[in-house]
Protein backbone atom coordinates (compact mmCIF):
# COMPACT_ATOMS: atom_id res chain seq x y z
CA UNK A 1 273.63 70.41 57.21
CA UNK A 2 271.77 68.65 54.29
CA UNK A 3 268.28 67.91 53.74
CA UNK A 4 267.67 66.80 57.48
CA UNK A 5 269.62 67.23 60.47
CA UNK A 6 270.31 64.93 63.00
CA UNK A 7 273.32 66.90 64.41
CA UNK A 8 273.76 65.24 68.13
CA UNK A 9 270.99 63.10 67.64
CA UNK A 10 271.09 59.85 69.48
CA UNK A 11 270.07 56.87 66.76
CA UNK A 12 270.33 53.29 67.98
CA UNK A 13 270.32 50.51 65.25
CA UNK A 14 269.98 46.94 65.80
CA UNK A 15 271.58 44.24 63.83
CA UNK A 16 273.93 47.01 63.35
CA UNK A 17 276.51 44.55 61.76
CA UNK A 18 274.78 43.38 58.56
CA UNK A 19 274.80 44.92 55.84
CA UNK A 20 271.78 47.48 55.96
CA UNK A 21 272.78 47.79 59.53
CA UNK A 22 275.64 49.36 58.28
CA UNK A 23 274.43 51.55 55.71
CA UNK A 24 271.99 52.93 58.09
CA UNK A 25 274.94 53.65 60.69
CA UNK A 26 276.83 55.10 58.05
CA UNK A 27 273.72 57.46 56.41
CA UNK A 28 273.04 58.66 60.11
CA UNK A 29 276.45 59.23 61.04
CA UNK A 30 277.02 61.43 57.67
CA UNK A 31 274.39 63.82 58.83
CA UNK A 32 276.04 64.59 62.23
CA UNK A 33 274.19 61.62 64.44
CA UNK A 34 275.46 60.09 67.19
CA UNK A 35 275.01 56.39 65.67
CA UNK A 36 274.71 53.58 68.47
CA UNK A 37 275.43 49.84 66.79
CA UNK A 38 273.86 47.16 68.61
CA UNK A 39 274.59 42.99 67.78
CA UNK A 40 274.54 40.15 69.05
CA UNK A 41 278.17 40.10 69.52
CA UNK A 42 279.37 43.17 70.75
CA UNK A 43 282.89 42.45 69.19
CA UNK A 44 280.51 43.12 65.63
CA UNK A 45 278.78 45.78 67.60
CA UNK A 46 281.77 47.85 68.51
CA UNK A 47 283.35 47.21 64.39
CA UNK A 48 280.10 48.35 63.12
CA UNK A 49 280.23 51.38 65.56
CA UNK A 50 284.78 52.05 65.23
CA UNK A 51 284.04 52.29 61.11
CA UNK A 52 282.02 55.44 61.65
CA UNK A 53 283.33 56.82 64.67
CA UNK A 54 280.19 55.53 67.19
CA UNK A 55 279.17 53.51 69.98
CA UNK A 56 279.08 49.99 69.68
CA UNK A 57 277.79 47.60 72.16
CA UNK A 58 276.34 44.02 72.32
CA UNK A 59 272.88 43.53 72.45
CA UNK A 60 270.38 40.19 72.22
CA UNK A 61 267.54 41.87 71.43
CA UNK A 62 265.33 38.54 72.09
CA UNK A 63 266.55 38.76 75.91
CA UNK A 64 264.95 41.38 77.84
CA UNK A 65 267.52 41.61 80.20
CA UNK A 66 270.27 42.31 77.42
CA UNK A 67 267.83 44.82 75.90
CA UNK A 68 267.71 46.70 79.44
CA UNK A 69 270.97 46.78 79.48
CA UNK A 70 272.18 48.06 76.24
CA UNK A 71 269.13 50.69 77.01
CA UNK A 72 271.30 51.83 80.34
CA UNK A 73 274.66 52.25 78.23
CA UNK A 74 272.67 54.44 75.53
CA UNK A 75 270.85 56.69 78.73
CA UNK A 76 274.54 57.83 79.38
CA UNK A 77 274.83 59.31 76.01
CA UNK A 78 271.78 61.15 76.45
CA UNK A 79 269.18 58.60 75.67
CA UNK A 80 267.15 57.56 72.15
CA UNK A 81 266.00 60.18 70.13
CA UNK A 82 265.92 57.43 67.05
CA UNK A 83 265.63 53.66 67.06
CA UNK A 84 266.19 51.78 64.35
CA UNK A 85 265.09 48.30 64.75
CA UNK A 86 267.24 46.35 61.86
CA UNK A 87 267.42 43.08 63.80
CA UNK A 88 266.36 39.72 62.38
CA UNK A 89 267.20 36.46 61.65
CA UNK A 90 266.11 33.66 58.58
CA UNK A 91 265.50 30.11 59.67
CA UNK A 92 263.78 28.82 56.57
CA UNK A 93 261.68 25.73 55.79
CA UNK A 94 258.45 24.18 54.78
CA UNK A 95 255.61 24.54 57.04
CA UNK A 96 254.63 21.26 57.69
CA UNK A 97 258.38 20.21 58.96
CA UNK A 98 258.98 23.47 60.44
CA UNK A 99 260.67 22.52 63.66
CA UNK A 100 258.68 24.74 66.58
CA UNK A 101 262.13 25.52 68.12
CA UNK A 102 263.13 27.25 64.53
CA UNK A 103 259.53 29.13 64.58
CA UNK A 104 260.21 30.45 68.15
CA UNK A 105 263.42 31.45 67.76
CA UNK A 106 262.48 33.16 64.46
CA UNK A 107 259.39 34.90 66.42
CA UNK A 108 261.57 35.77 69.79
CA UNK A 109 264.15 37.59 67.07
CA UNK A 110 261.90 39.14 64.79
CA UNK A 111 258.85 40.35 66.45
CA UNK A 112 259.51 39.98 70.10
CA UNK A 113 263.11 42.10 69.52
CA UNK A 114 261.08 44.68 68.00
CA UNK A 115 258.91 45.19 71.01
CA UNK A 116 261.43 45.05 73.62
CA UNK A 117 263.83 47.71 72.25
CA UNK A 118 260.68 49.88 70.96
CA UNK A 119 259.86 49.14 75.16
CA UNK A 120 262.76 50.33 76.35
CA UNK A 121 264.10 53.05 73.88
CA UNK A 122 260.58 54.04 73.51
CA UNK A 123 260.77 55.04 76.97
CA UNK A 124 263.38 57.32 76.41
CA UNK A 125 261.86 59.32 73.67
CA UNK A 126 258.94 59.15 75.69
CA UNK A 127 260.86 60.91 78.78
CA UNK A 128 262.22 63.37 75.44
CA UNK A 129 258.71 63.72 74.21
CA UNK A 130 259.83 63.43 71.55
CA UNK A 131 261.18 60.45 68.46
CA UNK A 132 261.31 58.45 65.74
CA UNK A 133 261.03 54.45 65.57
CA UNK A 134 261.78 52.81 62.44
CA UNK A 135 261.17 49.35 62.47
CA UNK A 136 262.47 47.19 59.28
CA UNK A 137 259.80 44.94 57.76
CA UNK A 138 259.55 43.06 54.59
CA UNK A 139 257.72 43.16 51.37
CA UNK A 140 257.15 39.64 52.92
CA UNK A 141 254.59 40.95 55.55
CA UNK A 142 251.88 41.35 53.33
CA UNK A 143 253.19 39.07 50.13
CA UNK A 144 253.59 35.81 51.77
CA UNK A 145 256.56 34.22 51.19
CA UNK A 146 257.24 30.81 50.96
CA UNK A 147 259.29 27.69 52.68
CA UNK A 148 260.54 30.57 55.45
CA UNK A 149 258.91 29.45 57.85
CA UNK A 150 257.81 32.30 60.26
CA UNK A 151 259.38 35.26 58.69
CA UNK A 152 256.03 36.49 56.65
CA UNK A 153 253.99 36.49 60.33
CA UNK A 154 256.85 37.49 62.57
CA UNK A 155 257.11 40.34 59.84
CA UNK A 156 253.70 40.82 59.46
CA UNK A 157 253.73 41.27 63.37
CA UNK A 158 256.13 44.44 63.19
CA UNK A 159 254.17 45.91 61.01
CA UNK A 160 251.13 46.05 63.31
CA UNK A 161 252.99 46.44 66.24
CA UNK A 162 254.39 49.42 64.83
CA UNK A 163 251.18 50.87 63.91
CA UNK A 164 249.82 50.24 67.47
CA UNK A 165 252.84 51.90 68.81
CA UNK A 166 252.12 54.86 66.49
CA UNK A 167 248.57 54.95 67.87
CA UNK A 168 249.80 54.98 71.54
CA UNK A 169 252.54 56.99 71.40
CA UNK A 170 251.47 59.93 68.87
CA UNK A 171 249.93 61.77 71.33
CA UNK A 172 253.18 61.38 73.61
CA UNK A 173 255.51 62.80 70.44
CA UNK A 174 256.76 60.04 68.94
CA UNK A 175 256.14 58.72 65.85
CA UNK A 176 256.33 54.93 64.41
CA UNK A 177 256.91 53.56 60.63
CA UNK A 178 257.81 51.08 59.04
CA UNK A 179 260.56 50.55 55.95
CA UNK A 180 259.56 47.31 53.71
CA UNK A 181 262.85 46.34 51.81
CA UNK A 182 262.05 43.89 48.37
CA UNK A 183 264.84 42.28 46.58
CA UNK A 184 268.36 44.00 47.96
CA UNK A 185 271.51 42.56 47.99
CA UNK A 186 273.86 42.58 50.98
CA UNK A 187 276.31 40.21 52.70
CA UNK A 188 273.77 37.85 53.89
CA UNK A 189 272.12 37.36 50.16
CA UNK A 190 275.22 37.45 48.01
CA UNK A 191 275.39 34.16 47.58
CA UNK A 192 271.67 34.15 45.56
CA UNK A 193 273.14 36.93 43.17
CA UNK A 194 276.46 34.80 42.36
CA UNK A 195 274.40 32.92 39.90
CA UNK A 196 274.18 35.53 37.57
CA UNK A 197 271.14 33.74 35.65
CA UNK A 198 269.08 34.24 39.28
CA UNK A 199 270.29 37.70 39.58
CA UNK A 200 269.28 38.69 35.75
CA UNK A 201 265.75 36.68 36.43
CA UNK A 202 265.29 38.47 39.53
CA UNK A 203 266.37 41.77 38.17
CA UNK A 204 263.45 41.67 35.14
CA UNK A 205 260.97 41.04 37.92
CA UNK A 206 261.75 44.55 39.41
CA UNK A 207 259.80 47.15 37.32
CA UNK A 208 263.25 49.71 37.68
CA UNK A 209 265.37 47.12 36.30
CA UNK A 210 267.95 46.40 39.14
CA UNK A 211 268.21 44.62 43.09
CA UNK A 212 267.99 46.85 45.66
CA UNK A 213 271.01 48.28 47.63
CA UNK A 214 271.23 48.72 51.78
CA UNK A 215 271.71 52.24 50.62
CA UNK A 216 268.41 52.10 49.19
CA UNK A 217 266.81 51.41 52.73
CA UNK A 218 268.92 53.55 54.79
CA UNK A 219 267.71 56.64 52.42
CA UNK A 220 264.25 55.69 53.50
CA UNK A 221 264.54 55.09 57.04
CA UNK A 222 266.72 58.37 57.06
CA UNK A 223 263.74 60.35 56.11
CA UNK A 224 260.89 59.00 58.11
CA UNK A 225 263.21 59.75 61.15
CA UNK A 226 263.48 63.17 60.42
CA UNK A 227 261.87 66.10 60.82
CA UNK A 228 260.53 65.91 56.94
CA UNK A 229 258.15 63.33 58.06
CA UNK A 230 257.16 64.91 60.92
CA UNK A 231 253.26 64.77 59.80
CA UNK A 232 253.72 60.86 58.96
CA UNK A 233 252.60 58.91 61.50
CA UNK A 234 251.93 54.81 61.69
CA UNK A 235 252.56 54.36 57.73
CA UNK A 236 254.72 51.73 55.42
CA UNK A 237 256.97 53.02 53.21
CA UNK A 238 257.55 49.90 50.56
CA UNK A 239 260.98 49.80 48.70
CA UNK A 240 261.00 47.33 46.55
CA UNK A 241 261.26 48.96 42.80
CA UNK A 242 257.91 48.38 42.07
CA UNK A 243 258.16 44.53 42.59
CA UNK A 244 255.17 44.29 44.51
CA UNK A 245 252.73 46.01 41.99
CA UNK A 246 253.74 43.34 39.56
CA UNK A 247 251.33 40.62 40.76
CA UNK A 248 248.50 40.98 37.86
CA UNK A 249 251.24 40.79 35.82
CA UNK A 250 252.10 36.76 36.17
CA UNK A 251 248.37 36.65 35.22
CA UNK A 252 247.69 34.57 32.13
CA UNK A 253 246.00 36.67 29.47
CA UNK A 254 245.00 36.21 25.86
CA UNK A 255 247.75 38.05 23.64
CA UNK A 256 250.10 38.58 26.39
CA UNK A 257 253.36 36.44 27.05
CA UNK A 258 255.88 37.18 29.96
């Protein structure tokens, strides 16, 4: 059984295809879960889902009308116990060329895909009375982060929406918190770690002395779904290595060089 039990569980994870996708599929389906993947393309849904022996299906979770449905196909297994929302997307570039196209489309992924499959799995647990969401943020929502356009206030937006859903839907048994990744390296930001220079520069900027891993994430969002955090409610769990305490740090002092 391990130190938390999700045996028949039903946990849903968007953007199951990426790489912390995967590792969260893979962490919940090694304690007994019923993982659900969810992508964009359900041919990546349903690979995600064959590699650990769950349910894959294709889901846009910016279109309410694909959300609804990928919410019907997960009500015949039983319905949500856990969501996992994973999903999001990077369209970077400076502010004042940001096309508004690339800051919608940024927005209707990040933030609006959080809502609509907290909506509608929500409404499952809610039916349950009981759950866990877990919605996947960024060290970004609160340390803005540059020439990204809107991924710092589409991020910033889960967190709050997540603590307003914890507000709301505490006193119907579910619970709501959020998992802040830092520096981690997966598929997607490989390519930034190939120059090993960057990846040594980066990895002396982490107080623990090394990236992140999707493992790393998955062990977090593993335990605020479970019954070990029953009692924690609306919170951010940041896991980043320290990174984000460093900030007085790049401060100029007398005696002191970096």
């Amino acid at each position: 059984m391990g130190w938390v039990d999700f045996q028949d569980k039903v946990v849903v994870v968007t953007g199951a295809s990426g790489g912390i996708g995967r590792a969260m599929l893979a962490a919940f389906s090694a304690l007994e879960a019923r993982v659900v993947a969810l992508d964009y393309r359900a041919g990546d849904a349903e690979a995600a889902a064959h590699a650990v022996g769950g349910y894959g299906f294709g889901c846009d979770v910016s279109d309410a009308v694909s959300v609804a449905a990928a919410a019907a196909q997960v009500a015949r297994l039983g319905g949500a116990d856990v969501l996992v929302n994973n999903a999001g997307i990077l369209r970077p570039g400076p502010l004042e060329d940001l096309a508004l196209a690339d800051w919608q489309a940024m927005l209707r992924v990040n933030l609006d895909g959080c809502f609509l499959t907290a909506q509608s799995f929500g409404k499952q647990m809610i039916a349950k009375g009981a759950g866990a969401l877990v919605h996947i943020a960024s060290i970004s929502a609160s340390q803005p982060q540059p020439f990204s356009g809107a991924y710092s206030p589409g991020k910033a937006g889960v967190a709050m929406l997540s603590r307003a859903l914890a507000y709301e839907w505490g006193p119907k048994g579910l619970r709501s918190n959020v998992v802040s990744p830092g520096l981690v390296l997966t598929p997607m930001s490989e390519p930034f770690y190939a120059n090993h220079e960057v990846k040594a520069a980066r990895e002396r900027r982490v107080p623990v002395g090394r990236i992140g891993s999707a493992e790393d994430m998955a062990n977090a969002a593993v335990f605020l779904a479970s019954a070990r955090a029953g009692y924690i409610n609306g919170q951010e769990i940041v896991v980043d290595g320290g990174l984000s305490q460093t900030l007085m740090g790049s401060v100029p002092r007398p005696g002191y060089t970096e």
